[in-house]
PDB file of N, CA and C in Angstrom:
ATOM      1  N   UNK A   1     184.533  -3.777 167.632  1.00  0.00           N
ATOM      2  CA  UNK A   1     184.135  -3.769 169.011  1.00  0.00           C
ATOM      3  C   UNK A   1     185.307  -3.269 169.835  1.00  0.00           C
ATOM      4  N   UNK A   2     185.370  -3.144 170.984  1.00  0.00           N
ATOM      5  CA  UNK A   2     186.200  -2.389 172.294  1.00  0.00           C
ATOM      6  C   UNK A   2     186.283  -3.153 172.838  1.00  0.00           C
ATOM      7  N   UNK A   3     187.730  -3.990 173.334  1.00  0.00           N
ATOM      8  CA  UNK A   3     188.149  -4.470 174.065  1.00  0.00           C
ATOM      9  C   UNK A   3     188.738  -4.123 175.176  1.00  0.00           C
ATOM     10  N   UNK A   4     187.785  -4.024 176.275  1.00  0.00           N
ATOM     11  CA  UNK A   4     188.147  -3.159 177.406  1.00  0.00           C
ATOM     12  C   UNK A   4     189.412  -3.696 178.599  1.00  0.00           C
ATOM     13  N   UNK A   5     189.831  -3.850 178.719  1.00  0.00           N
ATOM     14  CA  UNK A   5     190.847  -3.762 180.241  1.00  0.00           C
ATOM     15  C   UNK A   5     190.785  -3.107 181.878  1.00  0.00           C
ATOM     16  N   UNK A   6     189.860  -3.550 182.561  1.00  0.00           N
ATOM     17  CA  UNK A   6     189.953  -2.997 183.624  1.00  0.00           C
ATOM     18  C   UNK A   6     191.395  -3.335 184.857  1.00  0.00           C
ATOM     19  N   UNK A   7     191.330  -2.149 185.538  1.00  0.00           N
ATOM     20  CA  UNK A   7     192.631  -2.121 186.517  1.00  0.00           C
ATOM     21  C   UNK A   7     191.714  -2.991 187.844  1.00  0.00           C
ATOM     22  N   UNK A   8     192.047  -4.156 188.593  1.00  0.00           N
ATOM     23  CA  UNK A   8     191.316  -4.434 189.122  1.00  0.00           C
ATOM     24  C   UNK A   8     192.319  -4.862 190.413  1.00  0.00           C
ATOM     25  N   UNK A   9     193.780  -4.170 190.485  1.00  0.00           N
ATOM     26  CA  UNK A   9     194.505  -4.200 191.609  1.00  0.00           C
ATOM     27  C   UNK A   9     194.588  -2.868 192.490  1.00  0.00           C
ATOM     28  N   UNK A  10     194.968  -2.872 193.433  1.00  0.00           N
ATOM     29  CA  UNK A  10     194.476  -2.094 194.383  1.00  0.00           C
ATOM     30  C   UNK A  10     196.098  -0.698 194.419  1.00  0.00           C
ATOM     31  N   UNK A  11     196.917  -0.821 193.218  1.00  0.00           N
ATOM     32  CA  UNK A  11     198.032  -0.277 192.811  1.00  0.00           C
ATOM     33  C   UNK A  11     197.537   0.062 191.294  1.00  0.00           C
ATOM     34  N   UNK A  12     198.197   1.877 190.958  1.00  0.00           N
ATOM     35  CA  UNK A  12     197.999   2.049 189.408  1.00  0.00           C
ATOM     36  C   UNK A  12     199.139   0.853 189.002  1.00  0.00           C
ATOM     37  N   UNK A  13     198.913   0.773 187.373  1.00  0.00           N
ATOM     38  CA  UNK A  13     199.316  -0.516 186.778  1.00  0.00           C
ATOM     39  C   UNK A  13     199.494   0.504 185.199  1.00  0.00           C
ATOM     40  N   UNK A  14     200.884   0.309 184.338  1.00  0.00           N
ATOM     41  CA  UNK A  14     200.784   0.568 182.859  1.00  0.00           C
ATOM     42  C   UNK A  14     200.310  -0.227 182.085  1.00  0.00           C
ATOM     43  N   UNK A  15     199.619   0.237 180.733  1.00  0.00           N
ATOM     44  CA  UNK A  15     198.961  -1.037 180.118  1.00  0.00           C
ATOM     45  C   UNK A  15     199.523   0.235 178.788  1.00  0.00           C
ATOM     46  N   UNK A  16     200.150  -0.705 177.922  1.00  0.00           N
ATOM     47  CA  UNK A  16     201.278  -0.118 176.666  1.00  0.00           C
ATOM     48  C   UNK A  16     201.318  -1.321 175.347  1.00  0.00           C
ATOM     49  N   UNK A  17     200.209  -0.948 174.395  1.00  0.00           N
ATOM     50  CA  UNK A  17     200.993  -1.686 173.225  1.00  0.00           C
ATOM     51  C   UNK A  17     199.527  -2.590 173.268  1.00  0.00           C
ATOM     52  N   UNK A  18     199.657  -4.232 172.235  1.00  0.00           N
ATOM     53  CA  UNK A  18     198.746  -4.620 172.012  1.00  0.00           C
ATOM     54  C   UNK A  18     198.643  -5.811 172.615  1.00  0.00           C
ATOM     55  N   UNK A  19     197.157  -6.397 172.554  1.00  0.00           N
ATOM     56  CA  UNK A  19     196.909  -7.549 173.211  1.00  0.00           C
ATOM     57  C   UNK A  19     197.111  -8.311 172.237  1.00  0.00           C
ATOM     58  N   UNK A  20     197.290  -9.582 172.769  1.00  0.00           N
ATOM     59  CA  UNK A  20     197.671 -10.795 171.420  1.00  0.00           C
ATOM     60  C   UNK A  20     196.155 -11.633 171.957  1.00  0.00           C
ATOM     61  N   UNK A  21     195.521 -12.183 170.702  1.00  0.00           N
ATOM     62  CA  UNK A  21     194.019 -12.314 170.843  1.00  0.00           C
ATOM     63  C   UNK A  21     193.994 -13.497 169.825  1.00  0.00           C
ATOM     64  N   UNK A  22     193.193 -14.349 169.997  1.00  0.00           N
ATOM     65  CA  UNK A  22     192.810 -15.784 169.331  1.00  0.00           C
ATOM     66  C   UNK A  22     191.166 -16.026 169.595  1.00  0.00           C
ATOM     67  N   UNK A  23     190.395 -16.597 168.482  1.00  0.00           N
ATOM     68  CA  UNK A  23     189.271 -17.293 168.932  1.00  0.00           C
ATOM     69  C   UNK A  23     189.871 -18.822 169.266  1.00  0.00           C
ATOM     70  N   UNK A  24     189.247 -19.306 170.274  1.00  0.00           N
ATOM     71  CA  UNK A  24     189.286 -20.765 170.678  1.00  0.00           C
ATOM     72  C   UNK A  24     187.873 -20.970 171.013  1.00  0.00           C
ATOM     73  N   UNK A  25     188.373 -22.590 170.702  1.00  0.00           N
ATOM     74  CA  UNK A  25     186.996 -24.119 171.155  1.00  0.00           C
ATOM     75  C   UNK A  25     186.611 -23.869 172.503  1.00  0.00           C
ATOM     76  N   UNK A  26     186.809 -23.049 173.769  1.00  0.00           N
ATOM     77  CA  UNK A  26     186.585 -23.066 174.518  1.00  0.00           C
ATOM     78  C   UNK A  26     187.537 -22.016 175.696  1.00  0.00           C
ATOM     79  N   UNK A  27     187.048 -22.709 176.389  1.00  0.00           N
ATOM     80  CA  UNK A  27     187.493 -21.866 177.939  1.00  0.00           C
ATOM     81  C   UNK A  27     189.181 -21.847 177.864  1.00  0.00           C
ATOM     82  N   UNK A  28     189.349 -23.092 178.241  1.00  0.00           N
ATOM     83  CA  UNK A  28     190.329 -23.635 178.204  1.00  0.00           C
ATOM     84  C   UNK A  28     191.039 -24.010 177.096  1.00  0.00           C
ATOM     85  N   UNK A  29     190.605 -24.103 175.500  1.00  0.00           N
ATOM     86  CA  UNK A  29     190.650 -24.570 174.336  1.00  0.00           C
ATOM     87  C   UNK A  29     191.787 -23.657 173.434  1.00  0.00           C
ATOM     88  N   UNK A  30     192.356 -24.457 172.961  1.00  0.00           N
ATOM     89  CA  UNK A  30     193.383 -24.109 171.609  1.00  0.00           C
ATOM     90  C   UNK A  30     192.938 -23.057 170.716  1.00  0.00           C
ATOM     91  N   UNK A  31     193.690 -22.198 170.753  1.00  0.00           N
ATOM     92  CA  UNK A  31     193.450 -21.254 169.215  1.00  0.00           C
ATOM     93  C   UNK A  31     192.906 -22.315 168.340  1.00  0.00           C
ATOM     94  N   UNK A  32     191.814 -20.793 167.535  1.00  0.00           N
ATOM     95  CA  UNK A  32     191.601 -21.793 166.037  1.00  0.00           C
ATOM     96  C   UNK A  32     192.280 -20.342 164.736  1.00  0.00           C
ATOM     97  N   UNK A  33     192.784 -21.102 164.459  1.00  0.00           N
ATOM     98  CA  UNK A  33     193.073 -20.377 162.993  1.00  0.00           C
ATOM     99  C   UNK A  33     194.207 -19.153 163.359  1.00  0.00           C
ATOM    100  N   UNK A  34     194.263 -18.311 162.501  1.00  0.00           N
ATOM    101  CA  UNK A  34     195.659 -17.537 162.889  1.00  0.00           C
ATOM    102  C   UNK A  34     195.330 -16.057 163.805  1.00  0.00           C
ATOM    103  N   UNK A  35     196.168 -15.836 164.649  1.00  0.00           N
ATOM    104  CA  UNK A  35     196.052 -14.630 165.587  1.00  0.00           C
ATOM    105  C   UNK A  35     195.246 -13.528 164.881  1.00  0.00           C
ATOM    106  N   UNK A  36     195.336 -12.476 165.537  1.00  0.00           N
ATOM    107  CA  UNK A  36     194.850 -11.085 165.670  1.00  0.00           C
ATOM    108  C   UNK A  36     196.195 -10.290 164.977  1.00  0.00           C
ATOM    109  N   UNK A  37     195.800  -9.793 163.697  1.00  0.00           N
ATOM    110  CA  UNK A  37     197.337  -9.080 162.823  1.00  0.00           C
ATOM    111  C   UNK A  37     197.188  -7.594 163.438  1.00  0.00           C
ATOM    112  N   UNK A  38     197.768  -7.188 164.470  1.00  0.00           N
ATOM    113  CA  UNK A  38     198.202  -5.626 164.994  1.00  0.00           C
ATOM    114  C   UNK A  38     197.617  -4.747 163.751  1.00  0.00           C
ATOM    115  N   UNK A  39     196.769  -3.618 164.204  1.00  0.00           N
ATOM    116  CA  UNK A  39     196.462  -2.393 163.453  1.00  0.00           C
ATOM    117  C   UNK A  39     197.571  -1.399 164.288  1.00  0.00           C
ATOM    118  N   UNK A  40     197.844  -0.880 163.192  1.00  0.00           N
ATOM    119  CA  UNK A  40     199.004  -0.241 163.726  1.00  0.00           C
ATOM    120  C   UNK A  40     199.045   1.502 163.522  1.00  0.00           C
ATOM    121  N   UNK A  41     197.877   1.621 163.124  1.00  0.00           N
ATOM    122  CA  UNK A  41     197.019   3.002 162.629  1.00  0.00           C
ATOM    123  C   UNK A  41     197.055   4.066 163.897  1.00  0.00           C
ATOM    124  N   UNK A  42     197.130   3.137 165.113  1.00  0.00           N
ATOM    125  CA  UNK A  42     197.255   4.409 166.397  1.00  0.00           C
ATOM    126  C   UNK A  42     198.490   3.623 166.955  1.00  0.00           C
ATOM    127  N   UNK A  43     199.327   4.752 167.274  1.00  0.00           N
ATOM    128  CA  UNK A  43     200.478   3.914 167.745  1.00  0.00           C
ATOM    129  C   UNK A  43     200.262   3.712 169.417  1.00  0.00           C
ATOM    130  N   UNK A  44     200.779   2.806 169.747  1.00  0.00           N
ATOM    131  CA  UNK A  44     200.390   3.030 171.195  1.00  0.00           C
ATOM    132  C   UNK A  44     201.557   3.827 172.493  1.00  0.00           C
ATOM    133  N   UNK A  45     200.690   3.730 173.283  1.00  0.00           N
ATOM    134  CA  UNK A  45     201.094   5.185 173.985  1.00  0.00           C
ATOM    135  C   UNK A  45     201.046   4.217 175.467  1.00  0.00           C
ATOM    136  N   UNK A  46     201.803   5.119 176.384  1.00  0.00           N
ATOM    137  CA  UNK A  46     201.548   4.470 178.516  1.00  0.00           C
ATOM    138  C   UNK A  46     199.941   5.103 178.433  1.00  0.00           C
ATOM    139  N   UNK A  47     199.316   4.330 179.054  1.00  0.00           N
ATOM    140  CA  UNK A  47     197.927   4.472 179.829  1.00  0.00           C
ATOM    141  C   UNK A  47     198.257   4.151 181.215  1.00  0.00           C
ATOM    142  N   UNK A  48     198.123   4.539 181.687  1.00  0.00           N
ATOM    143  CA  UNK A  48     198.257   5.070 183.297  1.00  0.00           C
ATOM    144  C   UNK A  48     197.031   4.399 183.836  1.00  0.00           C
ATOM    145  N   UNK A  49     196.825   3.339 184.386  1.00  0.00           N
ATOM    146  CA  UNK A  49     195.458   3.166 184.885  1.00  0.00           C
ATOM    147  C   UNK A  49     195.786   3.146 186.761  1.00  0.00           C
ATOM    148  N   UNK A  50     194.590   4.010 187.264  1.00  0.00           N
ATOM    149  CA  UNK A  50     194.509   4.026 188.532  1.00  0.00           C
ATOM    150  C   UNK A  50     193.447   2.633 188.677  1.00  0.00           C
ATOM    151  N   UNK A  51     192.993   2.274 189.981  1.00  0.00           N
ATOM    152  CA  UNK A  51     192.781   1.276 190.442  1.00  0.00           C
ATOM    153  C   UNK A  51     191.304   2.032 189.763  1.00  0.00           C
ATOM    154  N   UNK A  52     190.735   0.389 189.089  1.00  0.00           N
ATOM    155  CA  UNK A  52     188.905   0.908 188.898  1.00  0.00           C
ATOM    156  C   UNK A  52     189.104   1.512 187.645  1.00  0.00           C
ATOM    157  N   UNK A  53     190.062   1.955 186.520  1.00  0.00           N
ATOM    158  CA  UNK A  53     190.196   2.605 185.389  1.00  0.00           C
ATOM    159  C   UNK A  53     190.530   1.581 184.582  1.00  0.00           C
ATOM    160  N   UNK A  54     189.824   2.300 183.126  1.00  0.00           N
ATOM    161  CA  UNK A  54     190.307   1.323 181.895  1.00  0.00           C
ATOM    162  C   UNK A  54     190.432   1.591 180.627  1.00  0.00           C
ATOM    163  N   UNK A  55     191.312   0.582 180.142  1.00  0.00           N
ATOM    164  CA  UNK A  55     191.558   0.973 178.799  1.00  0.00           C
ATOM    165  C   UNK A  55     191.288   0.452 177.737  1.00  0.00           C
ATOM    166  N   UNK A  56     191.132   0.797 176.659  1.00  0.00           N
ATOM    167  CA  UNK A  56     190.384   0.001 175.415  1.00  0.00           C
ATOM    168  C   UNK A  56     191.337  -0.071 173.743  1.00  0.00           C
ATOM    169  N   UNK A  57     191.086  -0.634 173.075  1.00  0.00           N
ATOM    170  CA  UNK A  57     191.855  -1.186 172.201  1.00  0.00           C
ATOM    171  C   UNK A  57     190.527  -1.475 171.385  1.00  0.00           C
ATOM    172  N   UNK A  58     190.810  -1.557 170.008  1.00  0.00           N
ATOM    173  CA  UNK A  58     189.630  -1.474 168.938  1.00  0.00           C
ATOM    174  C   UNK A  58     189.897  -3.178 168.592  1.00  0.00           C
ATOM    175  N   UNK A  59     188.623  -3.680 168.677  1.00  0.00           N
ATOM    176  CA  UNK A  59     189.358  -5.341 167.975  1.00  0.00           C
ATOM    177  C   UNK A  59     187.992  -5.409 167.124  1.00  0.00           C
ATOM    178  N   UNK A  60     188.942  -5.798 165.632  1.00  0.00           N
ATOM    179  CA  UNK A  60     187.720  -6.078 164.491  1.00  0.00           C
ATOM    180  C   UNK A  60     188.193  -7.668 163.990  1.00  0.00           C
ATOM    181  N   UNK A  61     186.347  -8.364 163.414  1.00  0.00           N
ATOM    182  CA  UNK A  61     186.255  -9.254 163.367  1.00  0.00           C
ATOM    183  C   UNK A  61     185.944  -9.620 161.893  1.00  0.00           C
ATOM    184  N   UNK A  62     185.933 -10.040 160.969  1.00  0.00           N
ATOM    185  CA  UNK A  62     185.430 -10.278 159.666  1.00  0.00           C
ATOM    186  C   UNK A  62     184.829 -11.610 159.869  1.00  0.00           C
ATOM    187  N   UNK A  63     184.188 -11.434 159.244  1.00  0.00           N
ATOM    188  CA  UNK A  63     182.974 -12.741 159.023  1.00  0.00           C
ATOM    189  C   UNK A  63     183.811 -14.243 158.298  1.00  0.00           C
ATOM    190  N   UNK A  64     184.017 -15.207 159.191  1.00  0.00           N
ATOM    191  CA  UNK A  64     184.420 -16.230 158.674  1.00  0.00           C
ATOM    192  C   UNK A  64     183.740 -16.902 157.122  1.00  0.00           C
ATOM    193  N   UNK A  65     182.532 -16.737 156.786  1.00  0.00           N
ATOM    194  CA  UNK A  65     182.177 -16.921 155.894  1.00  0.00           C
ATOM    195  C   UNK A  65     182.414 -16.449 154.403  1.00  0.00           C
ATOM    196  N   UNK A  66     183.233 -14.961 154.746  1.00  0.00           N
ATOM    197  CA  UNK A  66     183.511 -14.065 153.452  1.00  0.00           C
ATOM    198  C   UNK A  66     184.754 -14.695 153.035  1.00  0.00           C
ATOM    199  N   UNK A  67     185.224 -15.983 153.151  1.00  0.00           N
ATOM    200  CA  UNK A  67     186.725 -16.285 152.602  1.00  0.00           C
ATOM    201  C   UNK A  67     185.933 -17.267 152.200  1.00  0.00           C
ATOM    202  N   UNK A  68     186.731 -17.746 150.681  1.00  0.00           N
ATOM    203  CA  UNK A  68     187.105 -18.911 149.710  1.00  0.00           C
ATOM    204  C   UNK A  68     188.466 -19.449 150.724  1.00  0.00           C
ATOM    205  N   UNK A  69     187.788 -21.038 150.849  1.00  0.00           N
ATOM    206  CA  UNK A  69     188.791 -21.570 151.365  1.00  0.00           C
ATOM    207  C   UNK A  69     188.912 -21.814 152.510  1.00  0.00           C
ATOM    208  N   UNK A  70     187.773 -21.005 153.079  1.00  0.00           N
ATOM    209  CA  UNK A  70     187.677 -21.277 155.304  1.00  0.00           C
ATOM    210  C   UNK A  70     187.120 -22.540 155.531  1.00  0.00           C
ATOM    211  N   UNK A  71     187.834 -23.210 155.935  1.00  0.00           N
ATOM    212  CA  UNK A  71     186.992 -24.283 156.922  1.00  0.00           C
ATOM    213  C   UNK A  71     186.646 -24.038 158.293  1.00  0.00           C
ATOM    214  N   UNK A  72     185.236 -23.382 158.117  1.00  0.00           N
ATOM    215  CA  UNK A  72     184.378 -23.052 159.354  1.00  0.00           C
ATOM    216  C   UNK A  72     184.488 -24.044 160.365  1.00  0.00           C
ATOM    217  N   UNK A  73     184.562 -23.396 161.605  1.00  0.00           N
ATOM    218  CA  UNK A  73     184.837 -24.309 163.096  1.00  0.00           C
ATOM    219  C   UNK A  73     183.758 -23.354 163.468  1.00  0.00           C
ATOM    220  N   UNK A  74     182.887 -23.618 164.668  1.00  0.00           N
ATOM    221  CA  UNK A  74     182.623 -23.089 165.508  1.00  0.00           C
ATOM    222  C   UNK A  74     183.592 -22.307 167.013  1.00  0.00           C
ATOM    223  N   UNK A  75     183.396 -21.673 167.417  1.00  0.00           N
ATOM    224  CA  UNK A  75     184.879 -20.782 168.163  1.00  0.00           C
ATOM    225  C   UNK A  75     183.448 -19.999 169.600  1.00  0.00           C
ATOM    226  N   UNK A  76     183.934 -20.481 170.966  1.00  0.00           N
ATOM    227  CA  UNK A  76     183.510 -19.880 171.876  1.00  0.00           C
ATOM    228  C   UNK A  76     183.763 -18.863 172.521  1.00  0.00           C
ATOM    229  N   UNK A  77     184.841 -18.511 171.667  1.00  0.00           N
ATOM    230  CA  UNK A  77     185.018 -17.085 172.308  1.00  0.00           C
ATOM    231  C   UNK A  77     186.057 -16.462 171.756  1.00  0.00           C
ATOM    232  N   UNK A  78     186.834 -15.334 172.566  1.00  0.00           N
ATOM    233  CA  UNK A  78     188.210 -15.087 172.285  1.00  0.00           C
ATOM    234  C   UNK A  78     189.013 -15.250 173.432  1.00  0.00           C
ATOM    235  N   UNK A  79     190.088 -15.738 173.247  1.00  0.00           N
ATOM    236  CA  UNK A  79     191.629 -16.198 174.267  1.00  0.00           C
ATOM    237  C   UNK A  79     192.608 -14.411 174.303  1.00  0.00           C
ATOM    238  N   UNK A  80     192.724 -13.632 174.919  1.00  0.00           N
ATOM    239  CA  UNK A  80     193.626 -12.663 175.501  1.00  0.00           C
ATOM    240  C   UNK A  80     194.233 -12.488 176.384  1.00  0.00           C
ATOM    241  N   UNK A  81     195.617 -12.219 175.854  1.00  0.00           N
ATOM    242  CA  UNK A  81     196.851 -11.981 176.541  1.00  0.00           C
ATOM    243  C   UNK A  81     196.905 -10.340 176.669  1.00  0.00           C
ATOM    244  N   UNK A  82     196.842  -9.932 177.627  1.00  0.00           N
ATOM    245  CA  UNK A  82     196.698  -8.442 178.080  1.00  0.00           C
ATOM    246  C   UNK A  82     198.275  -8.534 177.723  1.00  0.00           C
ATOM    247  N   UNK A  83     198.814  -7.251 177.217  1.00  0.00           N
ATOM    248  CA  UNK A  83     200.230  -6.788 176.807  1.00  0.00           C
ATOM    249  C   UNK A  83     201.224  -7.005 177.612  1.00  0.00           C
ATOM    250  N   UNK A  84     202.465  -7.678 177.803  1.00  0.00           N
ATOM    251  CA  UNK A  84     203.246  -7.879 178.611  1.00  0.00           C
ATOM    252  C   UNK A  84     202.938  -9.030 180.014  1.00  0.00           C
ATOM    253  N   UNK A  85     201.482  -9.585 179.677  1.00  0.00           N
ATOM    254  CA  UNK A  85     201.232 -10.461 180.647  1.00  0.00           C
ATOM    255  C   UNK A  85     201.257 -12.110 180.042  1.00  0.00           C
ATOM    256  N   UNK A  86     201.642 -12.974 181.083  1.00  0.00           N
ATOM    257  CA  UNK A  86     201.517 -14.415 180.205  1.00  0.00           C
ATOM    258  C   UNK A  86     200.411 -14.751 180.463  1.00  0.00           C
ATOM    259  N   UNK A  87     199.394 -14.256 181.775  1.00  0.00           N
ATOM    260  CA  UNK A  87     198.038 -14.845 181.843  1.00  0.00           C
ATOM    261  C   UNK A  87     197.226 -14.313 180.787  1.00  0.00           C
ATOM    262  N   UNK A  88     196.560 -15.641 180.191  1.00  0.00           N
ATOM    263  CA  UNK A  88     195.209 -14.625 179.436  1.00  0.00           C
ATOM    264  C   UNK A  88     193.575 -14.640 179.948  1.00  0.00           C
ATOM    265  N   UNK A  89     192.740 -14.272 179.813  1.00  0.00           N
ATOM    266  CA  UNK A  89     191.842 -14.128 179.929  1.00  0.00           C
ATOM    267  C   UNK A  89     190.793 -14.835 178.812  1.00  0.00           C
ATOM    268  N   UNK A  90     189.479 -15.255 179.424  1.00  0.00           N
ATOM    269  CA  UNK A  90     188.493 -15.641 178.449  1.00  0.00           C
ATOM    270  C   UNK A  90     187.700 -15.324 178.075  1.00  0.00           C
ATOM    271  N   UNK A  91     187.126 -14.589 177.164  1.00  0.00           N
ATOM    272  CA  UNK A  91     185.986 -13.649 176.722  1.00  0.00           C
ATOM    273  C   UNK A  91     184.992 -14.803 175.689  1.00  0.00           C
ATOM    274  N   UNK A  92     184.060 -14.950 176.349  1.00  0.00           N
ATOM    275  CA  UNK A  92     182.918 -16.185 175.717  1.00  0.00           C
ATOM    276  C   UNK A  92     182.128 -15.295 174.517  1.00  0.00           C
ATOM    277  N   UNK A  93     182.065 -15.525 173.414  1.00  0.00           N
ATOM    278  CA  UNK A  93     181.236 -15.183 172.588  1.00  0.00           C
ATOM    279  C   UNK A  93     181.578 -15.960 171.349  1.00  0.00           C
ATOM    280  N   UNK A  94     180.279 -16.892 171.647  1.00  0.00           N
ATOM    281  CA  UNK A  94     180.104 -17.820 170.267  1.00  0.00           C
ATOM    282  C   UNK A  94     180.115 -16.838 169.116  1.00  0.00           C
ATOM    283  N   UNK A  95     180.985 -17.896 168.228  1.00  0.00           N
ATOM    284  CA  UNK A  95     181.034 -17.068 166.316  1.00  0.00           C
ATOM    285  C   UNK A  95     181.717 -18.166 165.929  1.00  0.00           C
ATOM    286  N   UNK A  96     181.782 -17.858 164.347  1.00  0.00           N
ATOM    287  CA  UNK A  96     182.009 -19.012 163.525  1.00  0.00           C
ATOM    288  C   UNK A  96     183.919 -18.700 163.043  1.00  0.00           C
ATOM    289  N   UNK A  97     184.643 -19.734 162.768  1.00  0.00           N
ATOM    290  CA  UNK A  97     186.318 -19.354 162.703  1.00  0.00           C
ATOM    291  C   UNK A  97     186.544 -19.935 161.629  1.00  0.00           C
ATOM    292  N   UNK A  98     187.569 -20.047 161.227  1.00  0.00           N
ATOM    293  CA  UNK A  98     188.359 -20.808 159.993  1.00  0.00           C
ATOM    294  C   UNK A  98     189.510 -21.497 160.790  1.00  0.00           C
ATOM    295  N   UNK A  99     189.468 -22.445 160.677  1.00  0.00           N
ATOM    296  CA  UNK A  99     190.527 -23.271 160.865  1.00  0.00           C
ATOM    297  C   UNK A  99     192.034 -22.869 160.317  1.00  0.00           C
ATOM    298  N   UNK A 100     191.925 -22.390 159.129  1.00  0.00           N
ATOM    299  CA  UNK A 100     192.680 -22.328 157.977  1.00  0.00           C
ATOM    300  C   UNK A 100     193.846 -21.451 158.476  1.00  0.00           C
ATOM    301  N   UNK A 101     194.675 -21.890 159.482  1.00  0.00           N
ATOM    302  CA  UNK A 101     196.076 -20.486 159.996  1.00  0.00           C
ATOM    303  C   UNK A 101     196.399 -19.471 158.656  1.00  0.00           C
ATOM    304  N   UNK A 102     196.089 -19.252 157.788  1.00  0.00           N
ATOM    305  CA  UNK A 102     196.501 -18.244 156.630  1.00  0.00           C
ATOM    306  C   UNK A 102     195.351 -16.876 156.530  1.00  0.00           C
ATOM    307  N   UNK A 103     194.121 -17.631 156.941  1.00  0.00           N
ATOM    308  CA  UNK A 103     192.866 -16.691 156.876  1.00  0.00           C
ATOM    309  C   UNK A 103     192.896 -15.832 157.710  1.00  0.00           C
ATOM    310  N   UNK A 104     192.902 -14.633 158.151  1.00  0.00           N
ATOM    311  CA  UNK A 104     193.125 -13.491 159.222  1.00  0.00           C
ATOM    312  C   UNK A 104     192.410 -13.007 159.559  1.00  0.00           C
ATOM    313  N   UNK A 105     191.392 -13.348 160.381  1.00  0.00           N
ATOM    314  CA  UNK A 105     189.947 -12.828 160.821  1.00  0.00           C
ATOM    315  C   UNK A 105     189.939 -11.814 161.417  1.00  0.00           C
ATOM    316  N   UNK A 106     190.982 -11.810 162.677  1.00  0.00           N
ATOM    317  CA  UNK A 106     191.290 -10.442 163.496  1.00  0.00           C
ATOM    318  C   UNK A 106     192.223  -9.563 163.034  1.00  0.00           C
ATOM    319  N   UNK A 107     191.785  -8.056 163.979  1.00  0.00           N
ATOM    320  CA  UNK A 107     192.918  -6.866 163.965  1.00  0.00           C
ATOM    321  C   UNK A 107     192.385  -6.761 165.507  1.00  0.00           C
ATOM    322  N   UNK A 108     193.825  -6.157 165.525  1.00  0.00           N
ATOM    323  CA  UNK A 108     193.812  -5.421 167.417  1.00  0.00           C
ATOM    324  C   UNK A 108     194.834  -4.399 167.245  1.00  0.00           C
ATOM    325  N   UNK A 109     193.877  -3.209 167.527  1.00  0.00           N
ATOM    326  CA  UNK A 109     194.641  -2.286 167.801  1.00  0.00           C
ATOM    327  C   UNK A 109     195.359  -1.788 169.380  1.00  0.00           C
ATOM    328  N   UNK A 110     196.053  -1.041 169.221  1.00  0.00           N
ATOM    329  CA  UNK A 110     197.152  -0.119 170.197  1.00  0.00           C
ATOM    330  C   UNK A 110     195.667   0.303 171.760  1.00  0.00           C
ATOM    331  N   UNK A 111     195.966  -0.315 172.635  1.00  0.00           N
ATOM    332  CA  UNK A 111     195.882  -0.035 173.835  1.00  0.00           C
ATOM    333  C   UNK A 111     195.582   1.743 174.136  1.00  0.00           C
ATOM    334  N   UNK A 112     194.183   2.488 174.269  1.00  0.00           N
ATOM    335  CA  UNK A 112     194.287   3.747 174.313  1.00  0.00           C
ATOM    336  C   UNK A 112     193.635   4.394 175.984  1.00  0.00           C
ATOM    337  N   UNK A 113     193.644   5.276 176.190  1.00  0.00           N
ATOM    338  CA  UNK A 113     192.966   5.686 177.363  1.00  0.00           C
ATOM    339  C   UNK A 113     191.200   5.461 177.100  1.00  0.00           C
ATOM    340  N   UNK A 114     190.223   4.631 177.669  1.00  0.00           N
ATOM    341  CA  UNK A 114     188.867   4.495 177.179  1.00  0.00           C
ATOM    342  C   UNK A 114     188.052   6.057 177.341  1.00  0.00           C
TER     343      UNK A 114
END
């Protein structure tokens, strides 16, 4: 899927490199299981976003069920840290997680012009 980034300040803004990404229990809720391991297949580049422009980043998910050894959680969404920012954002979409910090469900790639 495409993890989009919109510019939603009224100043262009750089957006460079990758988002750091977690499923969590909730809105507000704790990572479950271990981060998003960087695809590193496109390197990333400055995206220039003018106000109202955006940029996208490839984020893949593997099926919690295809591991020996997952202890399935339920997970409401994903937790993102846009690159260089400490705020993250909450993207709601129920799916199933592994508890298990060793199991690596996510990739996130390099930040590109959408």
């Amino acid at each position: 899927m495409k993890l989009n980034l919109t510019n939603k300040g009224s100043e262009p803004c750089l957006l460079r490199g990758y988002a750091g990404v977690s499923l969590v229990a909730g809105a507000a809720g704790e990572p479950i299981g271990a981060p998003a391991q960087r695809d590193d297949s496109a390197a990333p580049v400055d995206v220039l976003l003018a106000p109202g422009q955006t940029g996208s980043a490839v984020l893949r998910y593997t099926q919690a069920g295809n591991y020996m050894g997952c202890t399935l959680v339920d997970a409401a969404g994903y937790r993102v840290y846009p690159p260089e920012d400490t705020e993250s954002l909450f993207l709601p979409q129920p799916t199933k997680a592994c508890s298990n910090a060793d199991i690596v469900l996510l990739t996130i790639g390099a930040f590109q012009p959408a």
